[in-house]
C-alpha atoms as a PDB file:
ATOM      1  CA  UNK A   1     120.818 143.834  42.103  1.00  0.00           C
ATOM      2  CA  UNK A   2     120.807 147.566  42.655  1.00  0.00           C
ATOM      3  CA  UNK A   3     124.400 147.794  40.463  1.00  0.00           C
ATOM      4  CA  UNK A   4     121.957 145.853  37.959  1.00  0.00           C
ATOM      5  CA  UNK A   5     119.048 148.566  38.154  1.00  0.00           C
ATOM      6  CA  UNK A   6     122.018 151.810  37.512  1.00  0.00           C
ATOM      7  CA  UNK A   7     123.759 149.860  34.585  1.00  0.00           C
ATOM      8  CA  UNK A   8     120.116 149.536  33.180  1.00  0.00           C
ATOM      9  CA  UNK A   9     120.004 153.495  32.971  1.00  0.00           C
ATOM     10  CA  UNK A  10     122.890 153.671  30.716  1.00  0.00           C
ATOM     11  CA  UNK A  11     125.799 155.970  31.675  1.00  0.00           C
ATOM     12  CA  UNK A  12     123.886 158.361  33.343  1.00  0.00           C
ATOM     13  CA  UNK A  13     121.564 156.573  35.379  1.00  0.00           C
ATOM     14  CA  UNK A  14     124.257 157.869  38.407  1.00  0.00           C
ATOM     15  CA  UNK A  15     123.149 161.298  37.612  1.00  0.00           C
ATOM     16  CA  UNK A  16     119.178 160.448  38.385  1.00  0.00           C
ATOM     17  CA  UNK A  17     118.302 159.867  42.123  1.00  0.00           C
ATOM     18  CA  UNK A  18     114.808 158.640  41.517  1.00  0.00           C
ATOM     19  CA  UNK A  19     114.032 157.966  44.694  1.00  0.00           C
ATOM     20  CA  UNK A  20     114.361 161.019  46.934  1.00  0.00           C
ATOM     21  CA  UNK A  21     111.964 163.242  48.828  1.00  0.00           C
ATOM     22  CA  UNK A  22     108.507 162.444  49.995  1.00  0.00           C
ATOM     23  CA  UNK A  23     106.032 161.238  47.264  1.00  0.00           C
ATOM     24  CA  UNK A  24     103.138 163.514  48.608  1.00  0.00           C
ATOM     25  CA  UNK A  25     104.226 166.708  49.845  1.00  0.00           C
ATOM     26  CA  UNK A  26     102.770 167.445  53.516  1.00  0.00           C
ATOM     27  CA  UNK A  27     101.987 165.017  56.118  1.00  0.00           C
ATOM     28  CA  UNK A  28     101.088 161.735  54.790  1.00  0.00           C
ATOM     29  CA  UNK A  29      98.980 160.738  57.925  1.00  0.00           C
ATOM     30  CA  UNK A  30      96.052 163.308  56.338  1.00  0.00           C
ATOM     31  CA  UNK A  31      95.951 161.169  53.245  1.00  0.00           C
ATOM     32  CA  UNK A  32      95.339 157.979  55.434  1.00  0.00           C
ATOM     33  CA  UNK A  33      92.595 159.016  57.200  1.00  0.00           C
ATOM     34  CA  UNK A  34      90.858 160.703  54.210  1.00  0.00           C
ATOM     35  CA  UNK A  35      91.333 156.776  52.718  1.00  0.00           C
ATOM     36  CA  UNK A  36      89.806 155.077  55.945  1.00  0.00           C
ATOM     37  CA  UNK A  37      87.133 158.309  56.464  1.00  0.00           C
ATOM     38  CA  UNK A  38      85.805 156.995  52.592  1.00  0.00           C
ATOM     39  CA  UNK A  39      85.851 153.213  53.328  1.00  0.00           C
ATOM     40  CA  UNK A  40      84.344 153.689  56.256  1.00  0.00           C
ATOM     41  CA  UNK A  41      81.082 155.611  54.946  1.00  0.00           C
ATOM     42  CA  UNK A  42      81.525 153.298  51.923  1.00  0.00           C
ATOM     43  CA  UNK A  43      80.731 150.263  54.280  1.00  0.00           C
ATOM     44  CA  UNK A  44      77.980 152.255  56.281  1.00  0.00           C
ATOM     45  CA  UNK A  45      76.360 153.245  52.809  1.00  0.00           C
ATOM     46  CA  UNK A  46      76.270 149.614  51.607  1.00  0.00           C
ATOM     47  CA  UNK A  47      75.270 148.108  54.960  1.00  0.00           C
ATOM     48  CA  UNK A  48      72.018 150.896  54.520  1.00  0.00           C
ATOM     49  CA  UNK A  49      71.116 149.439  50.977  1.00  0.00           C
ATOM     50  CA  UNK A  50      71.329 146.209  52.400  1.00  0.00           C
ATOM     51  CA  UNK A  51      69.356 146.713  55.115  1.00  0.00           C
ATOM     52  CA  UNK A  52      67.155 149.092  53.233  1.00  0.00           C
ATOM     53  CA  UNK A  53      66.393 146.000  51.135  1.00  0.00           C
ATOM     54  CA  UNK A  54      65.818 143.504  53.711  1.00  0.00           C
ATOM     55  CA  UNK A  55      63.214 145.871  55.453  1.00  0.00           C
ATOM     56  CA  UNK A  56      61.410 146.708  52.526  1.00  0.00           C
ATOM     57  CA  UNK A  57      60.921 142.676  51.600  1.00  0.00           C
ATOM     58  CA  UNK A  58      59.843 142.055  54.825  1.00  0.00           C
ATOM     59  CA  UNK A  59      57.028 144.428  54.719  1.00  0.00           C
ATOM     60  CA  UNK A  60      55.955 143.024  51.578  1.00  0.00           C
ATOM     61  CA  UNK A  61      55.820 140.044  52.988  1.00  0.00           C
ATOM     62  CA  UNK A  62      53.549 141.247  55.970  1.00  0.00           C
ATOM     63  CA  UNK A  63      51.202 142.402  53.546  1.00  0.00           C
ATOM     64  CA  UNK A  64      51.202 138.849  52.076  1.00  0.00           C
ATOM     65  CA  UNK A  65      53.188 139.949  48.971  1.00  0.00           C
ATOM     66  CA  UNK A  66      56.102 138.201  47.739  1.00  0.00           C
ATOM     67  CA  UNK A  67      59.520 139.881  48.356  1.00  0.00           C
ATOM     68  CA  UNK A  68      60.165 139.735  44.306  1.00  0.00           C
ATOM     69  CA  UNK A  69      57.860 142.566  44.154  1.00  0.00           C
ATOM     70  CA  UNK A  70      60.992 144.652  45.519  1.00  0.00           C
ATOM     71  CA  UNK A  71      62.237 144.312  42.001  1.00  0.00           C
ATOM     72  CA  UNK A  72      59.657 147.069  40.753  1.00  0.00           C
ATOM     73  CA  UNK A  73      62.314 149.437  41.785  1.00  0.00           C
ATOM     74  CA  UNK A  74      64.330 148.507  38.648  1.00  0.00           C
ATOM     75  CA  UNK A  75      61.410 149.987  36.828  1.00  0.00           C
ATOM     76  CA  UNK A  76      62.514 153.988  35.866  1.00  0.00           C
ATOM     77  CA  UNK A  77      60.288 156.585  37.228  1.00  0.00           C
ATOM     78  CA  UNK A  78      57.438 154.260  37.986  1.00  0.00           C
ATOM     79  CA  UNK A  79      58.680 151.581  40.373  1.00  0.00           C
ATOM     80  CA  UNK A  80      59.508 153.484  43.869  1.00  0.00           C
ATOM     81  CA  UNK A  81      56.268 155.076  43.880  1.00  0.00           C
ATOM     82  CA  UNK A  82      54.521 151.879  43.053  1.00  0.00           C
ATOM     83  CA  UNK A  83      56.864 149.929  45.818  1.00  0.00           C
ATOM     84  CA  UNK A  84      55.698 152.882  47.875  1.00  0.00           C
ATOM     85  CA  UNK A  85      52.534 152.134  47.958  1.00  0.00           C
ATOM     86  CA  UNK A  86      52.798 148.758  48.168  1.00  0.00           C
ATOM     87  CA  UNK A  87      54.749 148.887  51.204  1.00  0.00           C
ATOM     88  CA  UNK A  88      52.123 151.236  52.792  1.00  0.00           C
ATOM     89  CA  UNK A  89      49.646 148.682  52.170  1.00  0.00           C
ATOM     90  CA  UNK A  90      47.815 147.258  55.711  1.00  0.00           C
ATOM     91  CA  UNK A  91      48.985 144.082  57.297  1.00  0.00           C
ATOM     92  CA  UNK A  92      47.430 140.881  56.552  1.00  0.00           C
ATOM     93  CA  UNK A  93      47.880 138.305  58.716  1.00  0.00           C
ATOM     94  CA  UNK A  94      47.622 135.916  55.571  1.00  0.00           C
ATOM     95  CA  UNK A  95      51.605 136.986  55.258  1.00  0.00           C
ATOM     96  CA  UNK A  96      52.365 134.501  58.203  1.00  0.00           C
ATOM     97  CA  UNK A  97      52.622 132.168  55.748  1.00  0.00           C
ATOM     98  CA  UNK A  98      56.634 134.181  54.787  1.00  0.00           C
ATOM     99  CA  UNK A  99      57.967 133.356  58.895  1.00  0.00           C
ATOM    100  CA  UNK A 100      59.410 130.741  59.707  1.00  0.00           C
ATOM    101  CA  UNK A 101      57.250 128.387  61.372  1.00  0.00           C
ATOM    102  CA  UNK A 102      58.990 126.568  63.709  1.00  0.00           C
ATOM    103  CA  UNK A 103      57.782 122.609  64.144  1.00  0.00           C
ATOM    104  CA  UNK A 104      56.739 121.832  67.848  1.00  0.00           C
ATOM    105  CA  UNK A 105      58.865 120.590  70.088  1.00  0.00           C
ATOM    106  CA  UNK A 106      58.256 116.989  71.598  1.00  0.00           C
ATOM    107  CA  UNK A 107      57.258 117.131  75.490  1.00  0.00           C
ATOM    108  CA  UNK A 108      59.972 117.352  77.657  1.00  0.00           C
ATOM    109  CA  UNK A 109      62.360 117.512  74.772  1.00  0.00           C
ATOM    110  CA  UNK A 110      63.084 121.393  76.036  1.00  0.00           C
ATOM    111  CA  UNK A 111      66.688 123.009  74.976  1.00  0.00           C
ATOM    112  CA  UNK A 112      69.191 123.199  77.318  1.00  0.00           C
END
């Protein structure tokens, strides 16, 4: 196969070495952990959106909003401030109703 790749070249595909010397000059190793150092705060950025989100719907929800109200951040220039306050708004224990109610357990059915 390789005889194949040279006689591709044409007669002076002998004269080329194509594949010689390092293809990035200085110790590779650097570029590797500059790759792994971006994933990695890549992955902790997105798990802090996430988690961002998740927070935020949950105290709508203890305010006895729904969690779609969240969405008001789509809305330019006007929707964090208005999520904002929203989210600073006092409990109300009316937003039980958003946990998960669990159903009672039959006696002596306890878990093991």
């Amino acid at each position: 196969m390789y005889a194949a790749l040279l006689s591709w070249g044409g007669q002076h595909a002998d004269e080329h070495d194509y594949f010689s010397g390092p293809l990035i000059d200085g110790p590779e190793w650097i570029a590797v952990v500059y790759l792994l150092l971006a994933l990695a705060l890549l992955a902790a950025a997105i798990l802090c959106v996430v988690f961002g989100i998740a927070l935020s719907v949950r105290r709508l929800h203890d305010a006895n909003l729904s969690g779609l109200w969240y969405l008001l951040i789509l809305v330019p220039f006007l929707g964090a401030p208005a999520l904002l306050i929203l989210v600073l708004l006092p409990p109300d224990p009316r937003g039980v109703r958003f946990d998960n109610q669990l159903l009672p357990q039959a006696p002596g059915a306890g878990s093991r």
